[in-house]
Protein backbone atom coordinates (compact mmCIF):
# COMPACT_ATOMS: atom_id res chain seq x y z
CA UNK A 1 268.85 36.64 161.45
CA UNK A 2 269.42 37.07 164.90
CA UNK A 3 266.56 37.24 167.51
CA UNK A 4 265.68 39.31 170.46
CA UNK A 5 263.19 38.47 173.50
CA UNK A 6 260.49 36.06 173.41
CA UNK A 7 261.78 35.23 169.83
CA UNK A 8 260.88 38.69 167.90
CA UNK A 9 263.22 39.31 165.37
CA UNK A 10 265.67 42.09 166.65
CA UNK A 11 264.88 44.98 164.64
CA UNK A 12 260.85 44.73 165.68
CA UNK A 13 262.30 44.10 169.16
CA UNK A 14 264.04 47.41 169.22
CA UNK A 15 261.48 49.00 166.74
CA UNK A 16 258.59 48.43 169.39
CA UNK A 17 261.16 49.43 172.39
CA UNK A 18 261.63 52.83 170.50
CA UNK A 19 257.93 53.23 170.46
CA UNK A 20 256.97 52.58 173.48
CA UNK A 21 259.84 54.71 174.62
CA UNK A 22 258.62 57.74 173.06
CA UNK A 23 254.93 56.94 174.57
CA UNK A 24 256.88 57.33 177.85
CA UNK A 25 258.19 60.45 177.46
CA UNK A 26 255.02 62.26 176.32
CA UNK A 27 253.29 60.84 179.06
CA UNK A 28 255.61 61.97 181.35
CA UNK A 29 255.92 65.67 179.43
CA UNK A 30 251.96 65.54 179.57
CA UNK A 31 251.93 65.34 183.54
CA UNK A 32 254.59 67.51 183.89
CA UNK A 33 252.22 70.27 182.11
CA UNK A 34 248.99 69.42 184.01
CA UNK A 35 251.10 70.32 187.02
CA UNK A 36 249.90 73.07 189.05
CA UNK A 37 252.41 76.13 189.90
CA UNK A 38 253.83 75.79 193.27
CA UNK A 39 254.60 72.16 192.85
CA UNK A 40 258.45 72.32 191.61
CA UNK A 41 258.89 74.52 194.31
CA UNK A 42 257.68 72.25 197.06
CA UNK A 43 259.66 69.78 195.70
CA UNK A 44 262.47 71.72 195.57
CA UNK A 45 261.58 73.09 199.57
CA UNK A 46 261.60 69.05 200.31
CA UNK A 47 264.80 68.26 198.76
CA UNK A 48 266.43 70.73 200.02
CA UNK A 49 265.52 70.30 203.42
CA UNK A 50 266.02 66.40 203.58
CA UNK A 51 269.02 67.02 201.92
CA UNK A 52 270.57 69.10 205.14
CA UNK A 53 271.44 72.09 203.10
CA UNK A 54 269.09 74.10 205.66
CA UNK A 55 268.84 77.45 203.34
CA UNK A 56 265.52 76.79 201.65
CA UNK A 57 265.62 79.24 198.91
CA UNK A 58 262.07 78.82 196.97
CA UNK A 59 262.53 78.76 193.47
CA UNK A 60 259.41 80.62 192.45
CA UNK A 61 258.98 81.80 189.22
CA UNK A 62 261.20 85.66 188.86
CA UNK A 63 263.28 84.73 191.79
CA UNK A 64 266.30 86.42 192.05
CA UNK A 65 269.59 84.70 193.17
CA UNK A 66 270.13 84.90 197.07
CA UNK A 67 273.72 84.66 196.35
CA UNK A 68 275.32 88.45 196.34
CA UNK A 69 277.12 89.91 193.29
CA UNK A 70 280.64 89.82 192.75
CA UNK A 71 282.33 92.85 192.75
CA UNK A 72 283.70 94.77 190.15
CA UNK A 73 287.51 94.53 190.58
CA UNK A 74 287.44 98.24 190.23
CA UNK A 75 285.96 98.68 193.62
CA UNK A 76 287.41 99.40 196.51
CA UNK A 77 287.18 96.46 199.09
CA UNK A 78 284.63 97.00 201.20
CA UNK A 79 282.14 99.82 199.37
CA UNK A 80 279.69 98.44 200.45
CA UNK A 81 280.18 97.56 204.59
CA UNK A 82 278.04 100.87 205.17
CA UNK A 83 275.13 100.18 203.08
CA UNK A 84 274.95 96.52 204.57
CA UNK A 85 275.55 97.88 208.45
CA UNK A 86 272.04 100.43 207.45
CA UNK A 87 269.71 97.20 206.32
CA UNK A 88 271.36 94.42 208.48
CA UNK A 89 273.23 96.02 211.38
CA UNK A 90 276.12 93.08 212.41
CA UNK A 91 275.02 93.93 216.17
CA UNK A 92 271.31 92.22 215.06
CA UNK A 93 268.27 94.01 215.95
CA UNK A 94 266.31 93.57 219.03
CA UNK A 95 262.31 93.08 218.57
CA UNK A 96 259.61 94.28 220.63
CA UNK A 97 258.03 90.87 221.42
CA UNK A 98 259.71 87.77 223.28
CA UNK A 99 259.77 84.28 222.09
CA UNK A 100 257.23 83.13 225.34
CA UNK A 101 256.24 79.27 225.26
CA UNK A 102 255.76 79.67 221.36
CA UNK A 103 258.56 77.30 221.09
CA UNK A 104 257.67 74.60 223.63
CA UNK A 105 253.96 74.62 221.72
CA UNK A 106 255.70 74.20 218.15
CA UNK A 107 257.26 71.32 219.58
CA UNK A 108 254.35 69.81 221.19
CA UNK A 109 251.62 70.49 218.35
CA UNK A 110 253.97 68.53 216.20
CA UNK A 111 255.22 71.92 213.85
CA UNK A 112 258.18 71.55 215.10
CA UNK A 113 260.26 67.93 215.32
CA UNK A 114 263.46 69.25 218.08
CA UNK A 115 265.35 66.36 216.69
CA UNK A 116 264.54 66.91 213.25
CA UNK A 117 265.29 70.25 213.52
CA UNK A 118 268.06 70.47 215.09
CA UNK A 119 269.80 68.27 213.12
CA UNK A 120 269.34 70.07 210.38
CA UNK A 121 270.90 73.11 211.57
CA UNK A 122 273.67 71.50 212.03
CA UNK A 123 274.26 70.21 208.90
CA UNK A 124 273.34 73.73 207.64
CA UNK A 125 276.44 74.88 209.62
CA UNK A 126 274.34 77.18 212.26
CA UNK A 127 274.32 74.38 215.28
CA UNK A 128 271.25 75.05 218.13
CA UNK A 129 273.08 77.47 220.36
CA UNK A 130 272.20 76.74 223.69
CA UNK A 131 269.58 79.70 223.90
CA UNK A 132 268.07 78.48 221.18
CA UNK A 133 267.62 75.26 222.84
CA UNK A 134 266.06 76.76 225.46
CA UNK A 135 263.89 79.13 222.94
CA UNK A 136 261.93 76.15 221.77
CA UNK A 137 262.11 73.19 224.57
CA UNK A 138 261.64 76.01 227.32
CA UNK A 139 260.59 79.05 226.23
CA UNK A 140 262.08 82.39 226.73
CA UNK A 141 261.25 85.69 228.12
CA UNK A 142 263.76 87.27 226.10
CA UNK A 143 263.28 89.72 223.55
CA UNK A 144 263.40 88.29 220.33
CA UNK A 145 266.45 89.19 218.71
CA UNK A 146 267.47 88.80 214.81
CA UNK A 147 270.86 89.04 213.70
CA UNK A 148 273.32 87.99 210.22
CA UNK A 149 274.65 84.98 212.45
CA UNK A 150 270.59 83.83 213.92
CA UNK A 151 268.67 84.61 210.34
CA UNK A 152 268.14 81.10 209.57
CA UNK A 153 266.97 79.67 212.67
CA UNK A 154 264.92 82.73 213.31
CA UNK A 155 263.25 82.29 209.66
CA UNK A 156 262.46 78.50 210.68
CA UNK A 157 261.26 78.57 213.83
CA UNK A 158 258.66 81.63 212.47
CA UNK A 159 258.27 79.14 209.45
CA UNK A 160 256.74 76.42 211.22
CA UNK A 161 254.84 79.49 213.66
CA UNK A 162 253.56 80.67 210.72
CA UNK A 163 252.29 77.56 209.48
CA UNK A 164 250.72 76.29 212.23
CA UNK A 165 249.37 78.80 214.07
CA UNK A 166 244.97 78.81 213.70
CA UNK A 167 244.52 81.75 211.66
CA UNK A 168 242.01 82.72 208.67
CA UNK A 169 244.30 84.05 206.67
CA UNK A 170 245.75 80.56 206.12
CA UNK A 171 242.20 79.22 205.82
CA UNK A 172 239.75 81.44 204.25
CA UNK A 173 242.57 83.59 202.70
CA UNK A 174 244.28 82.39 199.13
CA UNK A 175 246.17 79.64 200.18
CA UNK A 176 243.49 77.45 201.18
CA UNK A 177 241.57 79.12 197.59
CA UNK A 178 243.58 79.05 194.77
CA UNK A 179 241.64 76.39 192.43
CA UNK A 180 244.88 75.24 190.76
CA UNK A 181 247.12 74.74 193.36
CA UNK A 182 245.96 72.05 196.05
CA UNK A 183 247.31 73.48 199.73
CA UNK A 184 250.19 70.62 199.88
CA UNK A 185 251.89 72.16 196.99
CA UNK A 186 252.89 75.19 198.30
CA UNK A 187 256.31 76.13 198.83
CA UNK A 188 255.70 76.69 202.55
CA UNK A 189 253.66 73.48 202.95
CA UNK A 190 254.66 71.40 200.96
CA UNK A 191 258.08 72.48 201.63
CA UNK A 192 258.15 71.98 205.79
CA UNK A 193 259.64 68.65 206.48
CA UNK A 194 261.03 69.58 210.01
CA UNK A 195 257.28 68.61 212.25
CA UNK A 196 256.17 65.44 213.59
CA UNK A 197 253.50 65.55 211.18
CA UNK A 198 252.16 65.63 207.29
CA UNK A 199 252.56 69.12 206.62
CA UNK A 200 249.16 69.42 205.11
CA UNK A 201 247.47 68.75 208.89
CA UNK A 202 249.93 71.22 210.38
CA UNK A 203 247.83 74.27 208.08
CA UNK A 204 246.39 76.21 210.86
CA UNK A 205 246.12 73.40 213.40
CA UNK A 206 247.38 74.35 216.44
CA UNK A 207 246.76 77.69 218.89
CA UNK A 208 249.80 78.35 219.56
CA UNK A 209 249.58 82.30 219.27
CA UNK A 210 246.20 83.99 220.48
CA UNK A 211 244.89 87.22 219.06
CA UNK A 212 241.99 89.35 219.84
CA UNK A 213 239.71 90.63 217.07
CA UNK A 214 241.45 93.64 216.83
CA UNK A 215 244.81 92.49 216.71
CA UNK A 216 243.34 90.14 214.00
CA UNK A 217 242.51 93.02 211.69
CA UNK A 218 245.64 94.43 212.36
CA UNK A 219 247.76 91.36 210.91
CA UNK A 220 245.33 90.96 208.19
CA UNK A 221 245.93 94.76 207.41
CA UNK A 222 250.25 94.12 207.71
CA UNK A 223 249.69 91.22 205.65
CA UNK A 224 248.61 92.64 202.86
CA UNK A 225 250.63 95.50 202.70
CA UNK A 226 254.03 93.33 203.09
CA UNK A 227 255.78 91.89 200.05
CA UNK A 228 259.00 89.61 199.72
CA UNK A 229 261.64 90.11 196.72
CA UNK A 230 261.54 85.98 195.55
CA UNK A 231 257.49 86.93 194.27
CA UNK A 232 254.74 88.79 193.83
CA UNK A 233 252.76 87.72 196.30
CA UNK A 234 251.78 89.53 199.48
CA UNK A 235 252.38 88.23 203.20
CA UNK A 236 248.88 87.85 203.41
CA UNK A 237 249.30 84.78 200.15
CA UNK A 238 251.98 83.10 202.43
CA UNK A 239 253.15 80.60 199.33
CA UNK A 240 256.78 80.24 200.66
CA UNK A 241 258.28 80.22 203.32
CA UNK A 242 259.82 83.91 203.73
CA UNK A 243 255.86 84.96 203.42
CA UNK A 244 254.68 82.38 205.82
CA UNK A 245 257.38 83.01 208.53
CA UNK A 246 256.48 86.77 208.00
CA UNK A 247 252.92 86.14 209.08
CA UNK A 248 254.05 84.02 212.13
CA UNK A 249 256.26 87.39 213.06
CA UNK A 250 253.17 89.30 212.71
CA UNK A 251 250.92 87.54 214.81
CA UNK A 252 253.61 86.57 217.91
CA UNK A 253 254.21 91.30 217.73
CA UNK A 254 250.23 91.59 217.41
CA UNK A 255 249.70 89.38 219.98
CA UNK A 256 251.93 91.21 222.28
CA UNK A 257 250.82 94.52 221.22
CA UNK A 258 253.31 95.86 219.21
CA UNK A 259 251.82 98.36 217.14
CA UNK A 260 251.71 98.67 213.10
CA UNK A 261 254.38 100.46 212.92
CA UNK A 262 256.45 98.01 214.75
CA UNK A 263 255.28 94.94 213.43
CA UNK A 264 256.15 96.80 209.69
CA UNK A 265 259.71 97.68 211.10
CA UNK A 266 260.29 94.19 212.31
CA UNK A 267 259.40 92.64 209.15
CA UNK A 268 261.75 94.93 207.26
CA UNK A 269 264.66 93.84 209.45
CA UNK A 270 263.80 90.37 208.82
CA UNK A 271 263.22 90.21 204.98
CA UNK A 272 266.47 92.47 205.46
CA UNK A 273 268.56 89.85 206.94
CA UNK A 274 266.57 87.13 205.02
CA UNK A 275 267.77 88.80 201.39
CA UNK A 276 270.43 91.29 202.10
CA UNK A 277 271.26 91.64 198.22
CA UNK A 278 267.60 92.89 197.40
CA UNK A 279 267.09 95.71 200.43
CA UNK A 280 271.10 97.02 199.70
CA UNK A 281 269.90 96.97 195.79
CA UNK A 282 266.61 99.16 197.66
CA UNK A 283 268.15 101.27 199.74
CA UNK A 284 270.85 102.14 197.02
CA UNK A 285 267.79 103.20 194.95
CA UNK A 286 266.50 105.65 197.61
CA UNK A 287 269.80 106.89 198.33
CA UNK A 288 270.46 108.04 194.91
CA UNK A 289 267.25 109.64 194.50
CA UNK A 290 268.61 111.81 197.76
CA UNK A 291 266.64 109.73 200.50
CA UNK A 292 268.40 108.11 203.27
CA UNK A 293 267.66 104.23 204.58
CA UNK A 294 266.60 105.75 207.68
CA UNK A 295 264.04 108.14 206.68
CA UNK A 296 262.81 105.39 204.32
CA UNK A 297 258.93 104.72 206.40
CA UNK A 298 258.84 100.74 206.65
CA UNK A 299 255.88 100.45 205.06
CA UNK A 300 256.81 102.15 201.97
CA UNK A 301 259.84 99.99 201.94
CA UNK A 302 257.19 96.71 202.15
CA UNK A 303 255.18 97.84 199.23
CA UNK A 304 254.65 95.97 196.37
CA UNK A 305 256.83 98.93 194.47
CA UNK A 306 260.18 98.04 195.83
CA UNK A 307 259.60 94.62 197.64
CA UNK A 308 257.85 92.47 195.44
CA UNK A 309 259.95 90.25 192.84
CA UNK A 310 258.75 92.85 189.97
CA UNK A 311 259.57 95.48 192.40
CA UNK A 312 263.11 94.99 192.85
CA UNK A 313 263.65 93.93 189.10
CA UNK A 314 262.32 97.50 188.61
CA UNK A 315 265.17 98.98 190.32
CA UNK A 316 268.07 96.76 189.72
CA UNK A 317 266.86 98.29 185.92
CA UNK A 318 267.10 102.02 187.27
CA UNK A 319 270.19 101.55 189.67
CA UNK A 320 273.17 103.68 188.14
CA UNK A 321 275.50 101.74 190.61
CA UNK A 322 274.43 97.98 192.04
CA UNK A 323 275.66 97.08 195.57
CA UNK A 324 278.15 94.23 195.69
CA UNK A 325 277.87 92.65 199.31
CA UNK A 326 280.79 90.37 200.28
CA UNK A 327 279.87 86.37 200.32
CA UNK A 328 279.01 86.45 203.92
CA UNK A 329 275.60 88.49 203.00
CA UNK A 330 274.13 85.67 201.14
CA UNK A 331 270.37 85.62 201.93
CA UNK A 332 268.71 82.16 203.56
């Protein structure tokens, strides 16, 4: 009879090795349950960040694909151009707020590593143009402008705005209250792996953006009218990072008096150009209940109805026709 280790016969050897195998894996199935939600996404966020793929696409529970539908081979090339000039014009969209020193204080609080940062824009394909150098090591009096070729830097730079700007939505709001979900864990903290610092420590840290009472209630009031197609969560629950760079928009066109209306506008251009396949899939809806995408009020638009994860799967069920955007419309 042969032997294994330590001189145990070999079938008790690999008997007790079986065991203790199977111990191991419902230990590790019983931690993976007493997760909390939010977790896989953060870890997700993190990987794909570190990983240099630079489109963070959260991967929260009823999110929808960012990639766009193939065509039918029936269809004409290009059907669609039209519909994806109305939500995303190719020209980009001009903003009624500039950049200001928001930049050179990300960088400086810590939000926002240059190095790290830019790098990783790189190796998403989308190098730091020199503008955008200047946008966050000198600041800019430009208008802030949003376009299908700036998306992604514009979505991370209001990321880490969003993030770690002092505000009480972040800290008496639900991110900083949801019992089962510890603030790290977060898609959008968790997830932010571009600052100088832990994450956690960047949650409303830094004064970056200033707002008076007023314009407080009135980004409180966006906030939780504003949804985002990858959940059900408001802007005002800034989970991932489409919600929390939303907020950062909000409070850099509050804080330079942009009005409601505005600041609503301006997010629907960016969750436009964020996830082009969900606002075409939207505006097709309207159209073929006889409403233009231009008499379409922004806030309507924003509402849970048509924006929210279970929004949007409402109307991809009621569409008689669903847009097919060419590859270049994939969201970020």
């Amino acid at each position: 009879m042969g032997f294994g280790r330590g001189g145990l016969p070999a079938f008790a050897f690999f008997a007790a090795l079986a065991v203790l195998a199977g111990a191991v894996v419902f230990a590790l199935a019983s931690l993976q349950q007493q997760k909390p939600a939010g977790f896989e996404q953060a870890q997700a966020l993190q990987a794909d960040i570190s990983a240099g793929d630079g489109r963070v696409n959260t991967k929260l529970p009823n999110a929808f694909s960012a990639t766009p539908r193939p065509a039918s081979s029936a269809e004409p090339a290009g059907k669609w151009d039209g519909l994806y000039e109305e939500i995303a014009p190719a020209a980009g969209v001009t903003l009624p707020a500039k950049w200001g020193d928001a930049g050179p204080k990300l960088v400086s609080s810590g939000a926002l590593n240059y190095s790290l940062f830019a790098a990783s824009m790189k190796r998403s394909g989308r190098p730091l143009l020199k503008e955008q150098e200047k946008i966050l090591l000198e600041g800019s009096e430009d208008n802030i402008t949003i376009s299908r070729e700036n998306r992604l830097f514009v979505l991370n730079v209001l990321w880490a705005l969003g993030l770690a700007n002092k505000n009480p939505v972040l800290t008496h709001g639900p991110l900083s209250n949801t019992p089962s979900v510890a603030i790290g864990q977060f898609a959008s903290t968790g997830g932010w792996s571009l600052g100088s610092r832990d994450s956690v420590e960047l949650v409303s840290s830094s004064g970056i953006v200033s707002l008076t009472q007023e314009q407080q209630k009135l980004v409180e009031r966006v906030a939780k009218e504003t949804y985002r197609p990858c959940c059900d969560n408001p802007t005002f629950f800034p989970d991932c990072n489409h919600g929390m760079a939303a907020l950062g928009l909000a409070e850099l066109l509050a804080s330079q008096n942009a009005s409601e209306e505005q600041i609503l506008a301006a997010v629907l251009y960016a969750n436009s150009y964020w996830f082009p396949q969900a606002y075409a899939d939207i505006a097709e809806h309207f159209k073929e209940n006889g409403i233009a995408w231009k008499d379409v009020g922004p806030g309507v638009a924003l509402a849970a109805n048509y924006s929210s994860a279970s929004g949007h799967s409402r109307i991809l069920r009621q569409l008689k026709e669903k847009p097919a955007l060419t590859p270049e419309a994939s969201g970020c």
